[in-house]
C-alpha atoms as a PDB file:
ATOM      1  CA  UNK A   1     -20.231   8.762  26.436  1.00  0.00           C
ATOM      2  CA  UNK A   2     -23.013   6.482  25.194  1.00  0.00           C
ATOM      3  CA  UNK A   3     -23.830   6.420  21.131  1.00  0.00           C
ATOM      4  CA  UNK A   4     -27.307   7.157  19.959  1.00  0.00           C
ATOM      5  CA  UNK A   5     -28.332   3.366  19.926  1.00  0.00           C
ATOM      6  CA  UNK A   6     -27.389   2.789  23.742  1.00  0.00           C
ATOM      7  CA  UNK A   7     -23.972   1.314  23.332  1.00  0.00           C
ATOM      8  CA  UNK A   8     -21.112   2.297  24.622  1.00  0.00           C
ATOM      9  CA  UNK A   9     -18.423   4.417  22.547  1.00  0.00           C
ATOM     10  CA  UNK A  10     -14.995   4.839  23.960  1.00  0.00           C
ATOM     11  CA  UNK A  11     -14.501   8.475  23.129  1.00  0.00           C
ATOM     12  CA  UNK A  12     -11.011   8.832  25.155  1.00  0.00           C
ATOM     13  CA  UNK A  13      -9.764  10.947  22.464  1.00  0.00           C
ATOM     14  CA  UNK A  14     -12.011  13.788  23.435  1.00  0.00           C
ATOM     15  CA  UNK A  15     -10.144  14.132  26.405  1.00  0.00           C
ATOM     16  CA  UNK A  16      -6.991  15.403  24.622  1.00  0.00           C
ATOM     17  CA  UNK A  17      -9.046  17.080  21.364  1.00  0.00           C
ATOM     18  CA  UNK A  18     -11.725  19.442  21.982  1.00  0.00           C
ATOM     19  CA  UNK A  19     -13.652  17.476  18.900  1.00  0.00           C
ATOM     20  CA  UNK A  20     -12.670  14.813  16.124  1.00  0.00           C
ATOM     21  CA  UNK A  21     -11.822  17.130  13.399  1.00  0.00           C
ATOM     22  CA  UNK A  22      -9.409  18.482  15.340  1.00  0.00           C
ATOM     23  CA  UNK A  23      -8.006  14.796  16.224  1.00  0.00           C
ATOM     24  CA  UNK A  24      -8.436  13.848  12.392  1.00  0.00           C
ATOM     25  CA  UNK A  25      -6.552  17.266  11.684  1.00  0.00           C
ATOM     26  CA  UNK A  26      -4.063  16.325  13.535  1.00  0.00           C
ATOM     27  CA  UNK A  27      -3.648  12.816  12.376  1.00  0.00           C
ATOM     28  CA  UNK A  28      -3.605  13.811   8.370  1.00  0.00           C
ATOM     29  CA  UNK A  29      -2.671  17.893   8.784  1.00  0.00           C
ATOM     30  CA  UNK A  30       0.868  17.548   8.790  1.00  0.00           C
ATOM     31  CA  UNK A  31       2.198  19.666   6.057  1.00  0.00           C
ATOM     32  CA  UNK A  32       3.067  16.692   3.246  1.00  0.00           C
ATOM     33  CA  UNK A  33       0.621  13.907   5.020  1.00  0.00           C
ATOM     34  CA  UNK A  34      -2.735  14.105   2.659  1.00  0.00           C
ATOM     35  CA  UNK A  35       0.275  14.360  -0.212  1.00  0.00           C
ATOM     36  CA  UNK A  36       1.584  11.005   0.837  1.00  0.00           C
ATOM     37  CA  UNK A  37      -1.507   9.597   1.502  1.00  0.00           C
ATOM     38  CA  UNK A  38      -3.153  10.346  -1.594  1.00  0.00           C
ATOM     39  CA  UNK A  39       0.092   9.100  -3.759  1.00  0.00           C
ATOM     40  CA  UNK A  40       0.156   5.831  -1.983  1.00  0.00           C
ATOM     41  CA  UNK A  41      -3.923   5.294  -2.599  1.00  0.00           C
ATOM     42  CA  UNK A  42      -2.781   3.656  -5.887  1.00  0.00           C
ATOM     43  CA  UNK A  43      -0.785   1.157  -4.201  1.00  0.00           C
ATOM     44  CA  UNK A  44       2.610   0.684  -2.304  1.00  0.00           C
ATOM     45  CA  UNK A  45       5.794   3.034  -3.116  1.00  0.00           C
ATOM     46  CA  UNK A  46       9.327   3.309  -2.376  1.00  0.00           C
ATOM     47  CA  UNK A  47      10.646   6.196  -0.261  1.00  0.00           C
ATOM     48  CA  UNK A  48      12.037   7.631  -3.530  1.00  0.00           C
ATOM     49  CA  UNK A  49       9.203   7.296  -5.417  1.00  0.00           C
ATOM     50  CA  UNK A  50       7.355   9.293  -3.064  1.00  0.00           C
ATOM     51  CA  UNK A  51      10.619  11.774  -2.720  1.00  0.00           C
ATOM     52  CA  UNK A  52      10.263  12.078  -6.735  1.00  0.00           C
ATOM     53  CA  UNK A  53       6.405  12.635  -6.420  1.00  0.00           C
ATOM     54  CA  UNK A  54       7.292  15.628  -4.525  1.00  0.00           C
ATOM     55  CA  UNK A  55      10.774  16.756  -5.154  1.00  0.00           C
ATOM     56  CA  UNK A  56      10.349  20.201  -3.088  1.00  0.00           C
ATOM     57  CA  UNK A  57      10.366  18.105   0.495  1.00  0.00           C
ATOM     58  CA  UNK A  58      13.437  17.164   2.710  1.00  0.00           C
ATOM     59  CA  UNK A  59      14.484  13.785   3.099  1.00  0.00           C
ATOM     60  CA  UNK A  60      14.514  14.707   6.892  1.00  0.00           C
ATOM     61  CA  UNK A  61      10.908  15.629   6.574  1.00  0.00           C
ATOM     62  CA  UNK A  62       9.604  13.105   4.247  1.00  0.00           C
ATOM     63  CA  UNK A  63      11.053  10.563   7.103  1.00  0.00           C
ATOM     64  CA  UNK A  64       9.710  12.220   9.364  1.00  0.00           C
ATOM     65  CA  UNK A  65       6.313  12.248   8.129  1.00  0.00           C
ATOM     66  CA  UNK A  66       6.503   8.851   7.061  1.00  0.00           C
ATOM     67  CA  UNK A  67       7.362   7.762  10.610  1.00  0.00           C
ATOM     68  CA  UNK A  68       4.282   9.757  12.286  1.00  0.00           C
ATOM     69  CA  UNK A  69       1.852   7.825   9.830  1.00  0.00           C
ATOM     70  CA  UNK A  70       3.565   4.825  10.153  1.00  0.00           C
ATOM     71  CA  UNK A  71       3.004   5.253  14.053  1.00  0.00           C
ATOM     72  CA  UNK A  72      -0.859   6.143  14.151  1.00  0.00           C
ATOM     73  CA  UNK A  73      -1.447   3.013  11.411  1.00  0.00           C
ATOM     74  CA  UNK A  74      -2.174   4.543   8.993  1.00  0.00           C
ATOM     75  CA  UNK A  75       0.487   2.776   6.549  1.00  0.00           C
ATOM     76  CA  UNK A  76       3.066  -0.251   6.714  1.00  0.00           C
ATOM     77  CA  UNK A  77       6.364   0.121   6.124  1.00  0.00           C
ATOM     78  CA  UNK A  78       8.090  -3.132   5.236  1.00  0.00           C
ATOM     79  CA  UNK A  79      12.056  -3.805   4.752  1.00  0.00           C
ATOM     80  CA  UNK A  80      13.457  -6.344   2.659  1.00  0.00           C
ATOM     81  CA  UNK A  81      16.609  -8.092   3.522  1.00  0.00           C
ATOM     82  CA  UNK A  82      18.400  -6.905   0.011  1.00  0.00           C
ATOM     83  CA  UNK A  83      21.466  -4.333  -0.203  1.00  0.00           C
ATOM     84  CA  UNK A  84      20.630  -2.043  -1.056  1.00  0.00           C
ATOM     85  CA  UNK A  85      18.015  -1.599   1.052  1.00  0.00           C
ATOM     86  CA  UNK A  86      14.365  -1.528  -0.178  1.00  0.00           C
ATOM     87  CA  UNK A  87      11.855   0.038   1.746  1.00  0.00           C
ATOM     88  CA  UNK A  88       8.124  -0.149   0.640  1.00  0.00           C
ATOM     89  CA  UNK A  89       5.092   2.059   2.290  1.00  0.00           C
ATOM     90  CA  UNK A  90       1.704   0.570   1.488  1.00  0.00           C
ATOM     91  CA  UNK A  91      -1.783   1.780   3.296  1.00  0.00           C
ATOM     92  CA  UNK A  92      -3.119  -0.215   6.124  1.00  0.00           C
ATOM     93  CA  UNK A  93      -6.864  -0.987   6.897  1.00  0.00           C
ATOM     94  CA  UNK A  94      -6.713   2.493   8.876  1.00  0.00           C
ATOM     95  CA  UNK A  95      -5.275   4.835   5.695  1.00  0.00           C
ATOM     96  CA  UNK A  96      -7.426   3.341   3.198  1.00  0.00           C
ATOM     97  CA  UNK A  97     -10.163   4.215   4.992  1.00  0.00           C
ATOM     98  CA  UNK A  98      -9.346   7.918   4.512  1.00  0.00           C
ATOM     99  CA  UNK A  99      -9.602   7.253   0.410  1.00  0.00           C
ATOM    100  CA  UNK A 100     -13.354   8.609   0.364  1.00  0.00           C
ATOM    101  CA  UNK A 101     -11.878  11.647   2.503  1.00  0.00           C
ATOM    102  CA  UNK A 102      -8.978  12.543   0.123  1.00  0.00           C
ATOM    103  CA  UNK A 103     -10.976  12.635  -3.011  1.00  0.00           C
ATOM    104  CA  UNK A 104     -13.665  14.637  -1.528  1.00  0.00           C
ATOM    105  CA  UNK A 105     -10.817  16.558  -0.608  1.00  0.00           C
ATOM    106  CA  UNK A 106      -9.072  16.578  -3.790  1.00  0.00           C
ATOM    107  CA  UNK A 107     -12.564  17.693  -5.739  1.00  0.00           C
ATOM    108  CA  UNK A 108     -13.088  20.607  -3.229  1.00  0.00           C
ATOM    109  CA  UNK A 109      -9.701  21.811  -4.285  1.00  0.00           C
ATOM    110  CA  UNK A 110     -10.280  21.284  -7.699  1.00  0.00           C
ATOM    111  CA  UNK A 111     -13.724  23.023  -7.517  1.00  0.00           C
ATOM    112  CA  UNK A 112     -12.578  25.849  -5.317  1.00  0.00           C
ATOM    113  CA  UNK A 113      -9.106  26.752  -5.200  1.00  0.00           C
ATOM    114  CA  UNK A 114      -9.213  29.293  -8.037  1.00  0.00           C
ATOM    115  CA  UNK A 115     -11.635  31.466  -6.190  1.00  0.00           C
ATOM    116  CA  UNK A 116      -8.871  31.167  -2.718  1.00  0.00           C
ATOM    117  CA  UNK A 117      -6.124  32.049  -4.715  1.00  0.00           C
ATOM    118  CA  UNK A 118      -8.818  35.413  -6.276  1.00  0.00           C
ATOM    119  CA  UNK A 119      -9.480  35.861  -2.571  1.00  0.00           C
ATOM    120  CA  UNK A 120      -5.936  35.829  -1.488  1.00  0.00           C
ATOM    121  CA  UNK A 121      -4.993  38.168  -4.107  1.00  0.00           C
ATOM    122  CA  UNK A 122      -7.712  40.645  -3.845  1.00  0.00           C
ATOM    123  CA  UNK A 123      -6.360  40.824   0.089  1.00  0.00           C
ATOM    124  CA  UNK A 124      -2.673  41.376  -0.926  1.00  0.00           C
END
């Protein structure tokens, strides 16, 4: 696939997704993902900060989400040789350049969620 100015664009990722909101669904859809993302846009945490952030997820799943972001870029994890063990997540390059992305989606919710939850009720 060629971009609109002539050059080419390696859209690979088109091969697996059937279009890049789907991909970018993927990438920041899991359940606590946008959660974790948005807490760490004010700058690097701890694994239990985070865990206090949002007390209602696992420690299994919190890893586990933790580990999928860590592997598509999206933040560092970094270890320091201390006992105990300290673990910081920070953004990368990649996450924060989903900031404008979570606000925007942040004000929708803020904007629209009462009339979802009216919706969902008036369907009950």
């Amino acid at each position: 696939m060629s971009s609109s100015n002539g050059n080419n664009t390696n859209y690979s990722f088109l091969n697996k997704y059937s279009c890049s909101l789907e991909a970018t669904v993927e990438v920041i859809g899991g359940k606590w993902k946008g959660v974790i993302l948005y807490h760490l846009l004010d700058g690097k945490k701890r694994f239990n900060e985070l865990k206090r952030l949002k007390p209602n997820i696992t420690q299994r799943m919190l890893t586990l989400q933790l580990r999928e972001l860590e592997a598509d870029g999206l933040i560092n994890r970094k270890v320091y040789r201390e006992v105990p063990p300290k673990v910081e997540y920070s953004l990368t390059e990649l996450g924060e350049s989903l900031r404008p992305i979570i606000l925007l989606m942040m004000e929708w919710a803020t904007n629209n969620m009462e009339k979802v939850l009216e919706n969902r009720d008036n369907d009950a």
